[in-house]
C-alpha atoms as a PDB file:
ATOM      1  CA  UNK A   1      -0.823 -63.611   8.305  1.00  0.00           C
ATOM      2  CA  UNK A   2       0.776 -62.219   5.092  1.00  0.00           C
ATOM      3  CA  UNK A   3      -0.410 -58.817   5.827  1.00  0.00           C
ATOM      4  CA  UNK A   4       1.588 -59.150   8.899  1.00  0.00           C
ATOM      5  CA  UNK A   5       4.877 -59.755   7.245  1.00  0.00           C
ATOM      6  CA  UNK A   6       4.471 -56.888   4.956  1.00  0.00           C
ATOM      7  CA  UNK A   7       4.139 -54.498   7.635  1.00  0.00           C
ATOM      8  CA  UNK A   8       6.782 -55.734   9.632  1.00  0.00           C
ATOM      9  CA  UNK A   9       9.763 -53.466  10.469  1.00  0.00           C
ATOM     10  CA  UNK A  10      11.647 -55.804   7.983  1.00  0.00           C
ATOM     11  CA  UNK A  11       9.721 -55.259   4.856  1.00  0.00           C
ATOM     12  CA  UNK A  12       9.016 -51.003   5.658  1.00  0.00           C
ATOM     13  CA  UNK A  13      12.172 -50.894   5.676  1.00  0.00           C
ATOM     14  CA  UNK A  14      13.913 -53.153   2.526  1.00  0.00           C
ATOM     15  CA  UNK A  15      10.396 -51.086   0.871  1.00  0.00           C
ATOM     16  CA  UNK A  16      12.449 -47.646   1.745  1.00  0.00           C
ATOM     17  CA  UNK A  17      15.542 -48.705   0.949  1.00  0.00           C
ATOM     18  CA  UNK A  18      14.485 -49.875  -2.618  1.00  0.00           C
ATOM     19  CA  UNK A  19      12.179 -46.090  -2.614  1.00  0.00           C
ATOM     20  CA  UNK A  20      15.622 -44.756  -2.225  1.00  0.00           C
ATOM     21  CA  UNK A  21      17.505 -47.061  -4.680  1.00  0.00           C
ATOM     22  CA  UNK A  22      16.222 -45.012  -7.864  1.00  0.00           C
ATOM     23  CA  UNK A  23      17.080 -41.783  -6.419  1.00  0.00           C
ATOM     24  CA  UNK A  24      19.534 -39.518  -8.676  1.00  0.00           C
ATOM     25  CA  UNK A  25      23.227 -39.193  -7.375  1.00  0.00           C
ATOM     26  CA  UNK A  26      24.862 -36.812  -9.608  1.00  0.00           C
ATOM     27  CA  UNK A  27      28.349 -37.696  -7.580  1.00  0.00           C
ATOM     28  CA  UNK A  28      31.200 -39.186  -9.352  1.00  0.00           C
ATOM     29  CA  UNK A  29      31.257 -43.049  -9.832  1.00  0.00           C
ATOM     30  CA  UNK A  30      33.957 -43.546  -7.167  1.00  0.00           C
ATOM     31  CA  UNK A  31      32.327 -42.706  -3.789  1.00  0.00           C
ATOM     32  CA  UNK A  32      33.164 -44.672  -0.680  1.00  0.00           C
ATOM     33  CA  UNK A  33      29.251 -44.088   0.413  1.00  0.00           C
ATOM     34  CA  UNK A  34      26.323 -44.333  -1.670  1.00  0.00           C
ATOM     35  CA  UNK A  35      23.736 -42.697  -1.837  1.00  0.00           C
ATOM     36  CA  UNK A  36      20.930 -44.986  -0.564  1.00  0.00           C
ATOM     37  CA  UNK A  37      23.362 -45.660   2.465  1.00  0.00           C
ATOM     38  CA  UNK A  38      23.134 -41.727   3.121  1.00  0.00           C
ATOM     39  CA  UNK A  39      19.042 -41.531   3.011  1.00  0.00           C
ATOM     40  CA  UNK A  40      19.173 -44.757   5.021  1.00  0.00           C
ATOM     41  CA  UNK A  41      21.352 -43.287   7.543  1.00  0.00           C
ATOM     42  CA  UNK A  42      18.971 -40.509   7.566  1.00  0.00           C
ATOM     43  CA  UNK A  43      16.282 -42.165   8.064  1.00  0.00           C
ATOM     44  CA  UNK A  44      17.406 -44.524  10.814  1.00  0.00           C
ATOM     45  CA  UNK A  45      18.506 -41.178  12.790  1.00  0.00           C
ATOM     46  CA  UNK A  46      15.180 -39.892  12.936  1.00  0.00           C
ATOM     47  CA  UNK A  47      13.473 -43.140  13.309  1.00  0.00           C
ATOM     48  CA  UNK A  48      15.926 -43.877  16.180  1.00  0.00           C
ATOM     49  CA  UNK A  49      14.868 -40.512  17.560  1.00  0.00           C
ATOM     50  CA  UNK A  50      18.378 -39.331  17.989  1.00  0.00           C
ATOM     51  CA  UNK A  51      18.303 -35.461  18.703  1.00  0.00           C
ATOM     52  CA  UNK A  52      20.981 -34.157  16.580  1.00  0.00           C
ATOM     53  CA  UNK A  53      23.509 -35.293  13.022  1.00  0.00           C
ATOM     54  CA  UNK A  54      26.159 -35.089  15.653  1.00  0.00           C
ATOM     55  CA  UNK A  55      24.681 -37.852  18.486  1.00  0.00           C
ATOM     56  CA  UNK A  56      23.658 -40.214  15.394  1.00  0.00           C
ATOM     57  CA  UNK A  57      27.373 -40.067  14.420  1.00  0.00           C
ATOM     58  CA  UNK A  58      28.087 -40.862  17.844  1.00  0.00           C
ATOM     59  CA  UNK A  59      26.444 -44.077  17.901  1.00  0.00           C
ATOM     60  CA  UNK A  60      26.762 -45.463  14.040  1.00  0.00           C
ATOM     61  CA  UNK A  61      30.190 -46.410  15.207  1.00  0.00           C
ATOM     62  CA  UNK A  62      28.975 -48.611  18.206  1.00  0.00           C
ATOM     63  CA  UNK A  63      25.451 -49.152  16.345  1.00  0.00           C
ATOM     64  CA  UNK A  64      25.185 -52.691  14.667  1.00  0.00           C
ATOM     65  CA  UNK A  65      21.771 -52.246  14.314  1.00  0.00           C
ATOM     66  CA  UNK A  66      22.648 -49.629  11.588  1.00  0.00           C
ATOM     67  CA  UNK A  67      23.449 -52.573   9.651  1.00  0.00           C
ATOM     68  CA  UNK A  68      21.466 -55.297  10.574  1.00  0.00           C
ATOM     69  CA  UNK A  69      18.197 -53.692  11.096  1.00  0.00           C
ATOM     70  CA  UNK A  70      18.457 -50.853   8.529  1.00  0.00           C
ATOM     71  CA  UNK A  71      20.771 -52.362   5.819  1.00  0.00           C
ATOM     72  CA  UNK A  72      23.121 -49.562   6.465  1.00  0.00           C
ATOM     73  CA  UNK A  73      26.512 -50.725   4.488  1.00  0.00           C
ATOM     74  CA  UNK A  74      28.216 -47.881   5.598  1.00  0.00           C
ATOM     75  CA  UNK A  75      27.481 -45.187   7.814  1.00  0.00           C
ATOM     76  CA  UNK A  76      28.111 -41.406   7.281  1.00  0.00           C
ATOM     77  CA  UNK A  77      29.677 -38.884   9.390  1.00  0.00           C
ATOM     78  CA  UNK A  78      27.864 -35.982  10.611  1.00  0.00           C
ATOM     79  CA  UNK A  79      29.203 -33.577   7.865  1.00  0.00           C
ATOM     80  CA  UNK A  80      29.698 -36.107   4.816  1.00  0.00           C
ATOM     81  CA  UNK A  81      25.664 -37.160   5.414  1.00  0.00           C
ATOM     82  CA  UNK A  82      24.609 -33.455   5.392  1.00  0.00           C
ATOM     83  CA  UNK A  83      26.763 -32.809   2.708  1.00  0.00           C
ATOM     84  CA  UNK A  84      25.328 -35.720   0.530  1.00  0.00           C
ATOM     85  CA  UNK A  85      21.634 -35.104   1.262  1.00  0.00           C
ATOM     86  CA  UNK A  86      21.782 -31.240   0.855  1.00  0.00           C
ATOM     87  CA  UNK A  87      21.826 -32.288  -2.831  1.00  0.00           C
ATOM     88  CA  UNK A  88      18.666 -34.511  -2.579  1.00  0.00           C
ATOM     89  CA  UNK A  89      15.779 -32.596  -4.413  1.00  0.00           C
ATOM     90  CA  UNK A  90      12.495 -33.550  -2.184  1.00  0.00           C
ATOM     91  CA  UNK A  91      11.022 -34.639  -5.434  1.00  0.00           C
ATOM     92  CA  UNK A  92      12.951 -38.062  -5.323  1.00  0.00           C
ATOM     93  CA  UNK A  93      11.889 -38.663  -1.611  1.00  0.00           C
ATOM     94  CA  UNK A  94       8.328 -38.219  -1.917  1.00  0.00           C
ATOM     95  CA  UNK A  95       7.276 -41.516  -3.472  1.00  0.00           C
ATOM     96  CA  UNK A  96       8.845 -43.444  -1.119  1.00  0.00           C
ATOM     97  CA  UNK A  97       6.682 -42.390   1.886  1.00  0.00           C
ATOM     98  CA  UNK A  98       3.926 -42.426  -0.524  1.00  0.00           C
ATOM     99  CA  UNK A  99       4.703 -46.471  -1.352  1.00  0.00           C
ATOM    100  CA  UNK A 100       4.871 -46.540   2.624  1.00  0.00           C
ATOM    101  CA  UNK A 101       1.931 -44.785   3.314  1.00  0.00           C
ATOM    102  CA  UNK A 102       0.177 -47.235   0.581  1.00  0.00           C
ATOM    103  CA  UNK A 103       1.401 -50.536   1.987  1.00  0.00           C
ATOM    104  CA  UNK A 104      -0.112 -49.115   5.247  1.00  0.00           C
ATOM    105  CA  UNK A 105      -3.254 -48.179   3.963  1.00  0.00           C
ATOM    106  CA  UNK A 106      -4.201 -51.570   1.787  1.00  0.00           C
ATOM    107  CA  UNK A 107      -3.388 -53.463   5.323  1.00  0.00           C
ATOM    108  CA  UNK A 108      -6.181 -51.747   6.667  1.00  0.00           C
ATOM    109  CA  UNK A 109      -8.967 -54.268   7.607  1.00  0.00           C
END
């Protein structure tokens, strides 16, 4: 039954969102969007299976789900997101799929 709630859609995702908590933003203090919003944002597009930056932006203004479902404060535009995560090194992304990929595999019976 626990095992359940830990693989939940709920719990993957709060477990990315704190993966992506840690991650280095070498912006200036005062940014309207943070940084975990931006990977989060990312993330929901291509979990949402949207086919471009530019449909994605098209629905995060409609999209509550953004919020609700993927703790999305606020949403990007097309160009601000690509512009924040073009400074991402991979290096900072990898351990959160890897604390993903672990949660899966211990749940394995």
């Amino acid at each position: 039954m626990v095992a359940h709630k830990l693989l939940s859609a709920d719990a993957l995702f709060a477990l990315v969102r704190t993966g992506f908590e840690p991650v280095p933003d070498q912006r200036a203090e005062n940014v309207s969007i943070d940084l975990p919003d931006a990977l989060m944002s990312a993330f929901a597009m291509f979990s949402l299976k949207d086919p471009s930056l530019l449909a994605f932006d098209e629905r995060r203004a409609t999209d509550s789900n953004l919020r609700s479902i993927y703790g999305i404060r606020h949403v990007p535009g097309d160009t601000h997101m690509r512009t924040l995560l073009d400074e991402v090194e991979p290096v900072y992304i990898r351990p959160v799929y890897r604390r993903v990929y672990r949660r899966l595999e211990g749940s394995r019976m």
